[in-house]
PDB file of N, CA and C in Angstrom:
ATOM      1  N   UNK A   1     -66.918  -2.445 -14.212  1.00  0.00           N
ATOM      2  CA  UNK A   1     -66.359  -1.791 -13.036  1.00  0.00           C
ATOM      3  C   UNK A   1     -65.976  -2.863 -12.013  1.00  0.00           C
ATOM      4  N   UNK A   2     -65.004  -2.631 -10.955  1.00  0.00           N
ATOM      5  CA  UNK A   2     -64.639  -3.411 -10.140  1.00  0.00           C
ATOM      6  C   UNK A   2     -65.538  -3.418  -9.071  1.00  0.00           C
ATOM      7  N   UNK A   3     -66.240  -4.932  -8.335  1.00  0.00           N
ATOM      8  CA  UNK A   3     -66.816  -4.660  -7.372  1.00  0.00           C
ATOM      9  C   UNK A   3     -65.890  -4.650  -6.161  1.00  0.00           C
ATOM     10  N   UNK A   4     -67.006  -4.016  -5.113  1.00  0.00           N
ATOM     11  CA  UNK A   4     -66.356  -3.748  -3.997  1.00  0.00           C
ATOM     12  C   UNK A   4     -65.825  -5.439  -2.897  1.00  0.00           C
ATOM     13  N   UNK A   5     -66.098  -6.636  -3.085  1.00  0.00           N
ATOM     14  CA  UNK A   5     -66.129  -7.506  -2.999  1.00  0.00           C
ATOM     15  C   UNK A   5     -64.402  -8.016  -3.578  1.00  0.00           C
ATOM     16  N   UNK A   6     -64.533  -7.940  -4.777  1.00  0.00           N
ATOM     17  CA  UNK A   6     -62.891  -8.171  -5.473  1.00  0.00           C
ATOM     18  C   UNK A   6     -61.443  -7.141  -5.000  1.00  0.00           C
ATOM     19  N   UNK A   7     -61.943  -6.101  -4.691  1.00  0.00           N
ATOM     20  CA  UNK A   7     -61.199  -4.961  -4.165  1.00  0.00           C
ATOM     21  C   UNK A   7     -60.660  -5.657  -2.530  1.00  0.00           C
ATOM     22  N   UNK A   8     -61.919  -5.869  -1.679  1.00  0.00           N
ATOM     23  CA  UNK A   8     -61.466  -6.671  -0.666  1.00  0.00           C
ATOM     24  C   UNK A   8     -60.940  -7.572  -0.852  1.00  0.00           C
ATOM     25  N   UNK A   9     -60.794  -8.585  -1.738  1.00  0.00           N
ATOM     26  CA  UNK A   9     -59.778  -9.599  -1.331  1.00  0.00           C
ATOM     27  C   UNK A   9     -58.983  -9.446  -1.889  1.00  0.00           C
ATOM     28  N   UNK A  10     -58.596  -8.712  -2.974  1.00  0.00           N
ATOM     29  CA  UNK A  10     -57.864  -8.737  -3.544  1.00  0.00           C
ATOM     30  C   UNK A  10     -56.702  -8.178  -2.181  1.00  0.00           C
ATOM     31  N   UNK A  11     -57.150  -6.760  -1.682  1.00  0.00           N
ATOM     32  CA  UNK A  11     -56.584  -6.266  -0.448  1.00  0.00           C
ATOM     33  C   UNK A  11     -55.811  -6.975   0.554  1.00  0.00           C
ATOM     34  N   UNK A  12     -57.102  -7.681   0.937  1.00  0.00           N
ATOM     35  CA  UNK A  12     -56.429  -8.760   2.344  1.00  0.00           C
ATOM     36  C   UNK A  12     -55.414 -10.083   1.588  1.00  0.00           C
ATOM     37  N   UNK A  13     -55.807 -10.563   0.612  1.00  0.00           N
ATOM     38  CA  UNK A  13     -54.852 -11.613  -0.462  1.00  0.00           C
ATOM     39  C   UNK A  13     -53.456 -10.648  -0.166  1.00  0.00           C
ATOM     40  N   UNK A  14     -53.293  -9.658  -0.792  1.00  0.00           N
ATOM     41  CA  UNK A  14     -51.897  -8.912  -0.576  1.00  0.00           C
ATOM     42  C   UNK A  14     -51.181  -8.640   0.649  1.00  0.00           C
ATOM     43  N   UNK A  15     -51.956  -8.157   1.503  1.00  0.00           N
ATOM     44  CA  UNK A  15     -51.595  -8.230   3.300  1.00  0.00           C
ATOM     45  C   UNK A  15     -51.212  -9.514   3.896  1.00  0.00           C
ATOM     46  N   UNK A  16     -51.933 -10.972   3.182  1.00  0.00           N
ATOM     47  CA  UNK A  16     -51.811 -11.974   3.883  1.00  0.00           C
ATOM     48  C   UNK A  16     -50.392 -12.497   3.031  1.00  0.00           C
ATOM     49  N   UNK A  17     -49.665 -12.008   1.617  1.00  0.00           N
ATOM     50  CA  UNK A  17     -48.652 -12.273   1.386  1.00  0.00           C
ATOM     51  C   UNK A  17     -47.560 -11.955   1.915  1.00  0.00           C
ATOM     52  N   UNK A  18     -47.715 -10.642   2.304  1.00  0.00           N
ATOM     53  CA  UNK A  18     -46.669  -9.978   3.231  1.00  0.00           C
ATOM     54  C   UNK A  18     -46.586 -10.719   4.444  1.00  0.00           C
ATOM     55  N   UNK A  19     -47.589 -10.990   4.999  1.00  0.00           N
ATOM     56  CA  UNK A  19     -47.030 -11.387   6.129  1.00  0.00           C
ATOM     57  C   UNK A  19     -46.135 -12.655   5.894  1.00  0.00           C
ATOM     58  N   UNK A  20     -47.000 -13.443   5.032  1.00  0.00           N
ATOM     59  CA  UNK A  20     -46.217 -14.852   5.531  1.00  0.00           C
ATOM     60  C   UNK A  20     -44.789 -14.888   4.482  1.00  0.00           C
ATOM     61  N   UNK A  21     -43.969 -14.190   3.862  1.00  0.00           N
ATOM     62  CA  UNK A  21     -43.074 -13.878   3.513  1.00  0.00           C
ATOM     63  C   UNK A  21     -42.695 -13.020   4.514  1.00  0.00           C
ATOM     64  N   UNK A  22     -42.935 -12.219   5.353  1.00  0.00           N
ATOM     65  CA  UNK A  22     -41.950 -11.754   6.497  1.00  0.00           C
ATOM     66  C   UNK A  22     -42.127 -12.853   7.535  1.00  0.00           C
ATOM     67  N   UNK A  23     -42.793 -14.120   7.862  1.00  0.00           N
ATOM     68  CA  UNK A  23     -42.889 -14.765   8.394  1.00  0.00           C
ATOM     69  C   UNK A  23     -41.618 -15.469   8.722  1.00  0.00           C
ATOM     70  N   UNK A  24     -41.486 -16.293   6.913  1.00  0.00           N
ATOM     71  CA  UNK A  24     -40.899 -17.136   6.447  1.00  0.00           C
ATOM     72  C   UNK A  24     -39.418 -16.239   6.283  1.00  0.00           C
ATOM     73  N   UNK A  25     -39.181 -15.253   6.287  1.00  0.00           N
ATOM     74  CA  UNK A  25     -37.843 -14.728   5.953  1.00  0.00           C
ATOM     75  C   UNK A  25     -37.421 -14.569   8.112  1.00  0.00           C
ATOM     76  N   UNK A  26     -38.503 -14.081   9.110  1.00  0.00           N
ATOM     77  CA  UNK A  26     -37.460 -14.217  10.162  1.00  0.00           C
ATOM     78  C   UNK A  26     -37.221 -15.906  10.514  1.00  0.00           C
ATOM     79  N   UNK A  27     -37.970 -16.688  10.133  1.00  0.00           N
ATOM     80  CA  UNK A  27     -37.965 -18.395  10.461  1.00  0.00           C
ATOM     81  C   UNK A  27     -37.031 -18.444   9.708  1.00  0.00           C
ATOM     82  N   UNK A  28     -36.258 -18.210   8.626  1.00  0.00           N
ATOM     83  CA  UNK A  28     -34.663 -18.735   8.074  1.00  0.00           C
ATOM     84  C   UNK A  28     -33.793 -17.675   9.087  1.00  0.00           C
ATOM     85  N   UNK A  29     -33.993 -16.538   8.899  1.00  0.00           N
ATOM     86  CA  UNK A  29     -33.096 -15.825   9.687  1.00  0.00           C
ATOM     87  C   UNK A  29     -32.668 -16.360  10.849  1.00  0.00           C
ATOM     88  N   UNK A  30     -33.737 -16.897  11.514  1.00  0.00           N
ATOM     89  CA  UNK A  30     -33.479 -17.537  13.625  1.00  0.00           C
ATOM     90  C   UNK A  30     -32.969 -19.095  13.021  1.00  0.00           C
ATOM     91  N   UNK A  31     -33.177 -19.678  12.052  1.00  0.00           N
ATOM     92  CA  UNK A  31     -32.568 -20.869  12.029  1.00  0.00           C
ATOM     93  C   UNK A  31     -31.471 -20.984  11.915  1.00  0.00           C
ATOM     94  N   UNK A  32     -30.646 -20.241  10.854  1.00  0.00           N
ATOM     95  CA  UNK A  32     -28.976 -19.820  10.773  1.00  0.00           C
ATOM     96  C   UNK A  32     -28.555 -21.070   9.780  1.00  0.00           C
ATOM     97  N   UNK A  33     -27.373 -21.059   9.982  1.00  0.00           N
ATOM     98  CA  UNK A  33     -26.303 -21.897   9.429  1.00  0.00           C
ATOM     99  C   UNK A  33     -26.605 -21.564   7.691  1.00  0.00           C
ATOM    100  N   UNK A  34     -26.430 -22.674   6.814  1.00  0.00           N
ATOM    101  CA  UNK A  34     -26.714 -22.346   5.130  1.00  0.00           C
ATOM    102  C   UNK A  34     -28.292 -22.005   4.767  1.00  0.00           C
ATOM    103  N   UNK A  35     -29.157 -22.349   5.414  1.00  0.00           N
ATOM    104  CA  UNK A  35     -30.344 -21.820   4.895  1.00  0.00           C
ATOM    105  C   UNK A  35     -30.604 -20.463   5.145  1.00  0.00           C
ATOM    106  N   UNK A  36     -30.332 -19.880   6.389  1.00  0.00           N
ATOM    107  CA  UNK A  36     -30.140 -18.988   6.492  1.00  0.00           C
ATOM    108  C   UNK A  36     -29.182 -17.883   5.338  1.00  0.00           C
ATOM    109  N   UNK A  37     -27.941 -18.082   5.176  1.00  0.00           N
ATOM    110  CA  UNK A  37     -27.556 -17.400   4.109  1.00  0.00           C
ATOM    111  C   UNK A  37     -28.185 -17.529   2.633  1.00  0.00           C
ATOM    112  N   UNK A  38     -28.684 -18.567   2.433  1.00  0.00           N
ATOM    113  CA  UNK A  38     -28.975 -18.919   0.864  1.00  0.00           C
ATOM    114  C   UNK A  38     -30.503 -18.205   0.746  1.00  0.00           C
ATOM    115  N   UNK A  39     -30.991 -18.037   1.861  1.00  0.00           N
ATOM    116  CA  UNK A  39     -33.148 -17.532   1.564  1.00  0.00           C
ATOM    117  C   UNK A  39     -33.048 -16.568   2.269  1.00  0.00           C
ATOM    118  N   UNK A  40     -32.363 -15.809   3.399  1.00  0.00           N
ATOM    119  CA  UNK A  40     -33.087 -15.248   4.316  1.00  0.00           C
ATOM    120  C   UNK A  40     -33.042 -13.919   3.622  1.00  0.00           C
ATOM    121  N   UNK A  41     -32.423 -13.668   2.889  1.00  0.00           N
ATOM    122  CA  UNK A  41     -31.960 -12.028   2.348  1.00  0.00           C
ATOM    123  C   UNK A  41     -32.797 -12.070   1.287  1.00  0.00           C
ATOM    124  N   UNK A  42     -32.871 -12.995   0.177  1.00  0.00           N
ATOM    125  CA  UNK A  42     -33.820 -13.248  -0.444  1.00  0.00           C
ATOM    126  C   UNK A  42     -35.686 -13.078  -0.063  1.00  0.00           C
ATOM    127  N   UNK A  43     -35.855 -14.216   0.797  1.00  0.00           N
ATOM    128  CA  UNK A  43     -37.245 -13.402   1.488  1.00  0.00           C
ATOM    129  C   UNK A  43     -37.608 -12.593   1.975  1.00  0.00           C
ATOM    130  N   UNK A  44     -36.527 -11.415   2.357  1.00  0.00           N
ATOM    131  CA  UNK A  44     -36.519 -10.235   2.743  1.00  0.00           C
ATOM    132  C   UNK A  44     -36.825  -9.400   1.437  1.00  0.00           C
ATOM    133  N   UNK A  45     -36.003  -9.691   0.605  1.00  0.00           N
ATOM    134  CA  UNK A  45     -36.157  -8.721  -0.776  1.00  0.00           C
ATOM    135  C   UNK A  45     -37.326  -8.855  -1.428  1.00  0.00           C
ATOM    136  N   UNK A  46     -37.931 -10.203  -1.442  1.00  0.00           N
ATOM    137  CA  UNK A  46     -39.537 -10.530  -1.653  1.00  0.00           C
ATOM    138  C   UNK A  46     -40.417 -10.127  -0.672  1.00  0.00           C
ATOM    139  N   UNK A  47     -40.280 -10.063  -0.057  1.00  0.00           N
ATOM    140  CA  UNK A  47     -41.318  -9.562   1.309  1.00  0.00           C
ATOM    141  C   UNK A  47     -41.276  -7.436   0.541  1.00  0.00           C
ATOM    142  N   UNK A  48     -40.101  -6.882   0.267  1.00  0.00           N
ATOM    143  CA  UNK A  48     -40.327  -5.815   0.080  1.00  0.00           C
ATOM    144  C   UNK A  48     -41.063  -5.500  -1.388  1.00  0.00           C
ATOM    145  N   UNK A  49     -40.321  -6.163  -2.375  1.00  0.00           N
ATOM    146  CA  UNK A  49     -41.357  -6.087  -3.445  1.00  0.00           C
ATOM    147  C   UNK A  49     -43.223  -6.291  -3.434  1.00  0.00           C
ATOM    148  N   UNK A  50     -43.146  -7.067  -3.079  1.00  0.00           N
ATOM    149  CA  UNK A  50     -44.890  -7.684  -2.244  1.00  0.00           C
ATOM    150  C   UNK A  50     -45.211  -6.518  -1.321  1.00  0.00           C
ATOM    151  N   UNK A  51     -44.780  -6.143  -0.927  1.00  0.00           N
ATOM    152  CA  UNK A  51     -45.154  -4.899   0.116  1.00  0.00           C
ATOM    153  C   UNK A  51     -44.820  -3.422  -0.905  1.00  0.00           C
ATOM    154  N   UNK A  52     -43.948  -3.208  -1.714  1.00  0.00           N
ATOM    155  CA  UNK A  52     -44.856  -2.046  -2.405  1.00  0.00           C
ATOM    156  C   UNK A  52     -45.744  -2.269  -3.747  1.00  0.00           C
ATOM    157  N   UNK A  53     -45.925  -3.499  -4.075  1.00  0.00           N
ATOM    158  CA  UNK A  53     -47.163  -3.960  -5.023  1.00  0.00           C
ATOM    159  C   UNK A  53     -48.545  -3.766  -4.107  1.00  0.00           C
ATOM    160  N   UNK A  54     -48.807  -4.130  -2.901  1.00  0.00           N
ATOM    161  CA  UNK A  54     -49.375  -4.216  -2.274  1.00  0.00           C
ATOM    162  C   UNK A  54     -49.906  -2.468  -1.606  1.00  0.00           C
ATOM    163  N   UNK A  55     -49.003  -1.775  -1.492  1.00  0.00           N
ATOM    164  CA  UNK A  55     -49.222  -0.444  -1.041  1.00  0.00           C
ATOM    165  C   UNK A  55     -49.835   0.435  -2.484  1.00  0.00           C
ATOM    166  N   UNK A  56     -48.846   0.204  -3.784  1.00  0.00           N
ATOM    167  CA  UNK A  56     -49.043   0.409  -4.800  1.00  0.00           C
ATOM    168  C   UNK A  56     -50.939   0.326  -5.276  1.00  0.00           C
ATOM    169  N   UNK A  57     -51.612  -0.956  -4.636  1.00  0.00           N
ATOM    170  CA  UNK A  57     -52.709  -1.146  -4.886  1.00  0.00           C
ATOM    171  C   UNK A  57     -53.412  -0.217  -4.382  1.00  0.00           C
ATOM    172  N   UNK A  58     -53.287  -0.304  -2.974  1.00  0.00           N
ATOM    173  CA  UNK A  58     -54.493   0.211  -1.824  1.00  0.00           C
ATOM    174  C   UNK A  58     -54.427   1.572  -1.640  1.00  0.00           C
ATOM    175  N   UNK A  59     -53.384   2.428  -2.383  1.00  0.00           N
ATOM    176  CA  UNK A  59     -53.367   3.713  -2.612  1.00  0.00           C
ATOM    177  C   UNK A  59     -54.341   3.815  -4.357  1.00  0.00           C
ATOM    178  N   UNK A  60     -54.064   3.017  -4.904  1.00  0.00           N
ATOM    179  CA  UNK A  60     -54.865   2.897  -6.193  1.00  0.00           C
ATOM    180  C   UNK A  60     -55.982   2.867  -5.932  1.00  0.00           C
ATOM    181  N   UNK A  61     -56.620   2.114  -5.021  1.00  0.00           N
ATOM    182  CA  UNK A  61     -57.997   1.713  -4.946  1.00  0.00           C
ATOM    183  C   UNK A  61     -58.297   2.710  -4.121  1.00  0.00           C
ATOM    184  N   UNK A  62     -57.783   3.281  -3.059  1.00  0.00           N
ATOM    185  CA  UNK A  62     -58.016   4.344  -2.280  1.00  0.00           C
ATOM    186  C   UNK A  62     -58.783   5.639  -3.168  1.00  0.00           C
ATOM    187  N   UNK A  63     -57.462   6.027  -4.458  1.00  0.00           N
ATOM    188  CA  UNK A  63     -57.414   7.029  -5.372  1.00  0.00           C
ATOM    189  C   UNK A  63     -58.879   6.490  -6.164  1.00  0.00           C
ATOM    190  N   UNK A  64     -59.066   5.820  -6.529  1.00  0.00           N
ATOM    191  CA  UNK A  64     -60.378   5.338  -7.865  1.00  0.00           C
ATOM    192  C   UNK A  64     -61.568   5.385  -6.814  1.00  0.00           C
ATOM    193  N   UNK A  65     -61.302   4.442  -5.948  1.00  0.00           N
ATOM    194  CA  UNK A  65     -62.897   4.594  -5.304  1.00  0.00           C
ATOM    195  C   UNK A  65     -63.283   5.246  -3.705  1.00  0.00           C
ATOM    196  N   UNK A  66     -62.735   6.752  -3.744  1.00  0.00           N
ATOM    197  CA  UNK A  66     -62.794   7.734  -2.653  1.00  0.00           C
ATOM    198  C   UNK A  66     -64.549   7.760  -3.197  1.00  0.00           C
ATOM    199  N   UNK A  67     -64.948   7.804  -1.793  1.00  0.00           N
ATOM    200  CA  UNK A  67     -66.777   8.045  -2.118  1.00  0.00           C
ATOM    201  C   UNK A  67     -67.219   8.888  -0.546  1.00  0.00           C
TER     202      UNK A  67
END
């Protein structure tokens, strides 16, 4: 069984990806010029995948270990 220990980080590990991929996608966005076009839409589209893997979980873990 999964402990409650791995569930937490696993949790906050996923929250702390999101952020710093929405971090890193407005820091190209405010910089502009070619980096901006070549990553910023890109780390946006990663920031959303990571964010419903991440929701995907904590509704999982929500669903398995309601107590």
């Amino acid at each position: 069984m999964i402990s409650g220990i791995f569930v937490k980080i696993l949790s906050i590990t996923l929250l702390i990806a999101v952020g710093i991929v929405l971090i890193l996608g407005i820091g190209t966005l405010f910089k502009g010029g070619e980096t901006s076009k070549k990553y910023s839409n890109k780390l946006m589209q990663l920031r959303v995948i990571i964010q419903f893997v991440a929701i995907l979980v904590l509704v999982g873990f929500a669903y398995f270990f309601k107590n």
